[in-house]
Protein backbone atom coordinates (compact mmCIF):
# COMPACT_ATOMS: atom_id res chain seq x y z
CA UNK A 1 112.33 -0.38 62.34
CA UNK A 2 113.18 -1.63 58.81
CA UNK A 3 112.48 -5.39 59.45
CA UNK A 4 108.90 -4.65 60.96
CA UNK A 5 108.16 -2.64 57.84
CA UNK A 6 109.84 -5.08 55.62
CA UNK A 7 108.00 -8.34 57.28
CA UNK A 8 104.64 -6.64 57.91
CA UNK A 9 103.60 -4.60 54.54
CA UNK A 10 101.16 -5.46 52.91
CA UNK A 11 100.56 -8.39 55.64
CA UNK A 12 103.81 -9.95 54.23
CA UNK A 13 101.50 -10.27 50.84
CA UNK A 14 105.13 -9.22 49.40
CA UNK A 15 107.31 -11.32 46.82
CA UNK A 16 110.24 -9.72 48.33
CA UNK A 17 108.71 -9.69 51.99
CA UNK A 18 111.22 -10.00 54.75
CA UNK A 19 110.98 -13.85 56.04
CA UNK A 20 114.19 -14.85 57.34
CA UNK A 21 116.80 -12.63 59.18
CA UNK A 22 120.22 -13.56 60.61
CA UNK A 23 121.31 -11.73 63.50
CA UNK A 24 124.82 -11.87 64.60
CA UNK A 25 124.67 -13.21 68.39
CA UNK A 26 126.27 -10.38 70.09
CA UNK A 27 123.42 -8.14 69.23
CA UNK A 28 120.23 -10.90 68.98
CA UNK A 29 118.65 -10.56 72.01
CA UNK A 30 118.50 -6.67 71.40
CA UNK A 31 117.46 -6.98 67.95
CA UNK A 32 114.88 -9.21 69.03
CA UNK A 33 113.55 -7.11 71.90
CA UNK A 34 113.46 -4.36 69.49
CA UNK A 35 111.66 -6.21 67.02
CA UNK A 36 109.20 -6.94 69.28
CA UNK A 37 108.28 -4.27 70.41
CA UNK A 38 108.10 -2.24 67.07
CA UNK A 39 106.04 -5.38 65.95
CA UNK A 40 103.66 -5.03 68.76
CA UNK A 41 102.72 -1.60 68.18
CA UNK A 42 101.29 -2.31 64.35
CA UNK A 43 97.59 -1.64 64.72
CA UNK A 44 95.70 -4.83 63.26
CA UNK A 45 92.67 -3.24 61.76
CA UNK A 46 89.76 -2.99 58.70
CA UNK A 47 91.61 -2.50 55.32
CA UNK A 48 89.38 0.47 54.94
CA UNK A 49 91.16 2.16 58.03
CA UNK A 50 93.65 4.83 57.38
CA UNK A 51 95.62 3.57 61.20
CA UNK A 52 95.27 -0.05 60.29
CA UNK A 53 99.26 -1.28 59.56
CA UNK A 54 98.67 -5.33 59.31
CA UNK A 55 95.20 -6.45 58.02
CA UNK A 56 93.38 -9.85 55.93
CA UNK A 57 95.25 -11.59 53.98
CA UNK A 58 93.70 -12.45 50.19
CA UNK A 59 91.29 -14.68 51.68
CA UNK A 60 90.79 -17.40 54.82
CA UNK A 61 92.44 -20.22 53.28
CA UNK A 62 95.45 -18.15 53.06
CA UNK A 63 95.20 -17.31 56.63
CA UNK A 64 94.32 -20.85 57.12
CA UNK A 65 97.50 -21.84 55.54
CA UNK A 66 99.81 -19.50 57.14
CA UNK A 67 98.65 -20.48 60.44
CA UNK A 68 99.03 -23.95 59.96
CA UNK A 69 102.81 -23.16 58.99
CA UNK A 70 103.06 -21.56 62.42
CA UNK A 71 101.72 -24.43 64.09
CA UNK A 72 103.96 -27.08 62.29
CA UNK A 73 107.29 -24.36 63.11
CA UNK A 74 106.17 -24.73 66.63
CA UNK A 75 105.40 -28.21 66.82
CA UNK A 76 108.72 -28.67 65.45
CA UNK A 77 110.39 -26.90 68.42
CA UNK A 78 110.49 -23.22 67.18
CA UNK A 79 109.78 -20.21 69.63
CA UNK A 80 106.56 -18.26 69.23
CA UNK A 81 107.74 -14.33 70.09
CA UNK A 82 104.58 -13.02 69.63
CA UNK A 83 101.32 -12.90 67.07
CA UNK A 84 100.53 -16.10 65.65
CA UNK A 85 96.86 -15.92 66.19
CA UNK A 86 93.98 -16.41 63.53
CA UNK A 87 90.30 -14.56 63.10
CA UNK A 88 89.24 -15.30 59.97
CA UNK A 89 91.19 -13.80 57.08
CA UNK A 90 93.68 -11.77 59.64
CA UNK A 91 96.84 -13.50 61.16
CA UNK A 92 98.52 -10.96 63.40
CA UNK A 93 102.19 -9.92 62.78
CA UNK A 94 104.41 -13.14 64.05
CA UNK A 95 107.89 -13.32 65.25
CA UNK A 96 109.82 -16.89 65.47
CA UNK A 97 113.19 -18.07 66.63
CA UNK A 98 114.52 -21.49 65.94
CA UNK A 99 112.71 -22.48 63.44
CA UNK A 100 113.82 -25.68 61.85
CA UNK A 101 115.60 -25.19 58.69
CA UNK A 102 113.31 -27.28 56.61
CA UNK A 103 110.37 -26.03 58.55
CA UNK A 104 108.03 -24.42 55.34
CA UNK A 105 107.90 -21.41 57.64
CA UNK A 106 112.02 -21.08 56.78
CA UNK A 107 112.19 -23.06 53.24
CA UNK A 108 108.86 -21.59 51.53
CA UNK A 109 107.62 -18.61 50.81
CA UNK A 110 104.49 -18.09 53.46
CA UNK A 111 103.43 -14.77 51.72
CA UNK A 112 101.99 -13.63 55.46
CA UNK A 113 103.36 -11.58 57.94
CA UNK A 114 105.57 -13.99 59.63
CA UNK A 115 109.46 -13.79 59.72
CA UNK A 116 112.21 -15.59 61.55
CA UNK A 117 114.78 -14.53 63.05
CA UNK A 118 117.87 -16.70 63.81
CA UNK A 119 121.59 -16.08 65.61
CA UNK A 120 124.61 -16.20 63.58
CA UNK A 121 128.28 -16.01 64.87
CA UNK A 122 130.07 -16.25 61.64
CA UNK A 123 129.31 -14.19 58.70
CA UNK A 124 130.46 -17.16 56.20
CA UNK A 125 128.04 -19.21 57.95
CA UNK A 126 125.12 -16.55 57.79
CA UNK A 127 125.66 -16.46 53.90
CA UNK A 128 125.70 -20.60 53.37
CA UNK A 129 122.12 -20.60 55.72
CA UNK A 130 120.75 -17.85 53.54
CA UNK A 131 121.58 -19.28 50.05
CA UNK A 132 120.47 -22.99 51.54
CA UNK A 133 116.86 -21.90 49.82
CA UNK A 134 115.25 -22.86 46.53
CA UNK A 135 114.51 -19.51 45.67
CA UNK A 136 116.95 -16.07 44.90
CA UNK A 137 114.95 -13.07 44.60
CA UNK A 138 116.01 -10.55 46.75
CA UNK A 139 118.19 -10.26 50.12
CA UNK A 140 119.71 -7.27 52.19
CA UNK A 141 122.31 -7.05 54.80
CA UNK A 142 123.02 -3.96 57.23
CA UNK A 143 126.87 -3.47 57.69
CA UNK A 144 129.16 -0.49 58.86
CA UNK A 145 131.94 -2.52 56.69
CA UNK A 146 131.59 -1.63 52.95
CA UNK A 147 134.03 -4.50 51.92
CA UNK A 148 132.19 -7.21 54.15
CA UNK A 149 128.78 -5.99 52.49
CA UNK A 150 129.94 -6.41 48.78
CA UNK A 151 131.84 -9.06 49.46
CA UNK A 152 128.51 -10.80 50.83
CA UNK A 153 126.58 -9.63 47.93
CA UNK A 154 128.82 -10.90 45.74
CA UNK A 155 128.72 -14.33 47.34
CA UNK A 156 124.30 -14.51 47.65
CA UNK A 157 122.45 -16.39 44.90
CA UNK A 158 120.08 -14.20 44.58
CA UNK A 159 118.94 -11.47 41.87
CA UNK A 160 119.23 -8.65 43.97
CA UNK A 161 121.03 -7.71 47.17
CA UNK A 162 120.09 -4.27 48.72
CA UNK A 163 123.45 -2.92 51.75
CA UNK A 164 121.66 -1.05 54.71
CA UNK A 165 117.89 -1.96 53.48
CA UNK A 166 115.35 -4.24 53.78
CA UNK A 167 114.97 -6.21 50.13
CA UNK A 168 111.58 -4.98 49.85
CA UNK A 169 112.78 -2.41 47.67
CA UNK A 170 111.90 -2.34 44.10
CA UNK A 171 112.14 0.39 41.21
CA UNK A 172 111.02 0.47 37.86
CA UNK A 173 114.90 1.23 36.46
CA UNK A 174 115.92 -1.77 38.34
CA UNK A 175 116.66 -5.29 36.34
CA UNK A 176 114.25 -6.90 38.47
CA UNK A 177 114.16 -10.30 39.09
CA UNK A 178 116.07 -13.90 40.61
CA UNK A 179 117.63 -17.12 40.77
CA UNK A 180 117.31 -20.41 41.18
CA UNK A 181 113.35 -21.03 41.45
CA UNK A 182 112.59 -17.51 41.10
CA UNK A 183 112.63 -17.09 38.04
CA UNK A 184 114.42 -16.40 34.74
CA UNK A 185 115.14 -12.74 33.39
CA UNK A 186 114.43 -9.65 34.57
CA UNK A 187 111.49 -7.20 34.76
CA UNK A 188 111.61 -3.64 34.38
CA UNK A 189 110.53 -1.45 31.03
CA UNK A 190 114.09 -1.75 29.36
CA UNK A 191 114.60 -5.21 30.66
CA UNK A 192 110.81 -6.26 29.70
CA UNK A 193 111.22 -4.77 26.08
CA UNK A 194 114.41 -6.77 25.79
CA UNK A 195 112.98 -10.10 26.94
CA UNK A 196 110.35 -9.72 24.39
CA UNK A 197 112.73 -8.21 21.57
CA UNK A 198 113.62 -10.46 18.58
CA UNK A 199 117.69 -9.88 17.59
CA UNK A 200 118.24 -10.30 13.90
CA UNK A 201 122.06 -10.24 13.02
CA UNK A 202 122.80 -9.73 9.49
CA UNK A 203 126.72 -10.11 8.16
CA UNK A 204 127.74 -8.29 5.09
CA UNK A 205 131.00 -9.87 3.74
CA UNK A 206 132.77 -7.09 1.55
C-alpha cells in the first residue's frame, strides 16, 4: 500500500513523509482496515537487517519526542489504531484518527513514522483542512477524475502535488521545493545553478 510506504520509510525520517491523509467517508473504514493491516506487517528490526522495514529513529530524544506527540494527540481525544509504543530509539509504525487539528501530531512536522488519517465528505473541504498548515512542500491525491485532480492541485499551497502517488516522490529534474514555511526556491541541478547564478543585463542603445 502506497500510504504505508509513504508514512513508514525511512521511519517517517522523510521531509516529504506522508503525515496527514484525508479519506473520503464512503471508503474510510476500508482504507483504514487496509492500512492497518499493511502497517502491521512492517517488520520493526536492527538497521543492519536486510527484513527490517521501520527501525531507530536519529537518536532517543527523537523517539522521545515523537512519542510524547502521540501521547498529547491522545490525551487530546485522538484514536490510537495501532503502534505508538517506545524502546529506546524505535517508535513502531503509528496510525491515528481524530486527531485535533492543532494537535503537533497534525500541525508539525513529527519526522517519525506516525500519520493521521481523517474522514472527509466534501472534496472542497478536504483541500481547505490540507492547506490549514504552515508548511507547503509536497501533497498527493489519488483520483479516477483527471479534472477533480488538477483542479485540486491547482487549488493546494504547496510546491509540489503528485495525482495517484504518495508525495514522497522526488527526482533530481524536478524544481524541488515549497511554500509558505517551507521554504523559498527550488532545488534541483538546473534550479540550484540558477539560485546561485548572478544575471547581468546590459542595454545597448543604437
Amino acid at each position: 500500500m502506497r500510504t504505508t510506504q509513504g508514512a513508514f520509510a525511512n521511519s517517517g525520517q522523510v521531509c516529504i513523509s506522508v503525515q496527514r491523509v484525508y479519506a473520503h467517508a464512503s471508503i474510510f473504514d476500508t482504507f483504514l482496515e487496509q492500512l492497518k493491516a499493511s502497517t502491521e506487517k512492517l517488520k520493526v528490526g536492527h538497521p543492519f537487517e536486510e527484513s527490517t522495514d521501520v527501525s531507530s529513529l536519529i537518536d532517543e530524544p527523537a523517539a522521545v519526542r515523537v512519542k510524547d506527540w502521540i501521547d498529547e494527540g491522545v490525551a487530546a481525544g485522538a484514536t490510537l489504531v495501532t503502534g505508538g509504543n517506545r524502546d529506546r530509539a524505535t517508535i513502531t509504525p503509528t496510525i491515528l484518527t481524530g486527531v485535533a487539528p492543532r494537535a503537533r501530531i497534525s500541525c508539525q512536522e513529527v519526522f517519525g513514522p506516525v500519520v493521521a488519517i481523517y474522514p472527509y465528505d466534501k472534496l472542497d473541504d478536504a483541500i481547505a483542512r490540507v492547506n490549514d498548515t504552515p508548511y507547503g512542500l509536497q501533497a498527493g491525491i489519488f483520483t479516477s477524475d483527471l479534472v477533480r485532480a488538477f483542479g485540486a492541485a491547482r487549488r493546494l499551497r504547496f510546491g509540489g502535488v503528485l495525482i495517484n502517488d504518495i508525495p514522497l516522490f522526488r527526482a533530481d529534474h524536478m524544481p524541488y521545493g515549497g511554500m509558505k514555511n517551507s521554504g523559498l526556491g527550488r532545488e534541483g541541478p538546473r534550479y540550484a545553478i540558477e539560485e546561485m547564478t548572478e544575471s547581468k543585463i546590459i542595454c545597448w542603445k543604437v
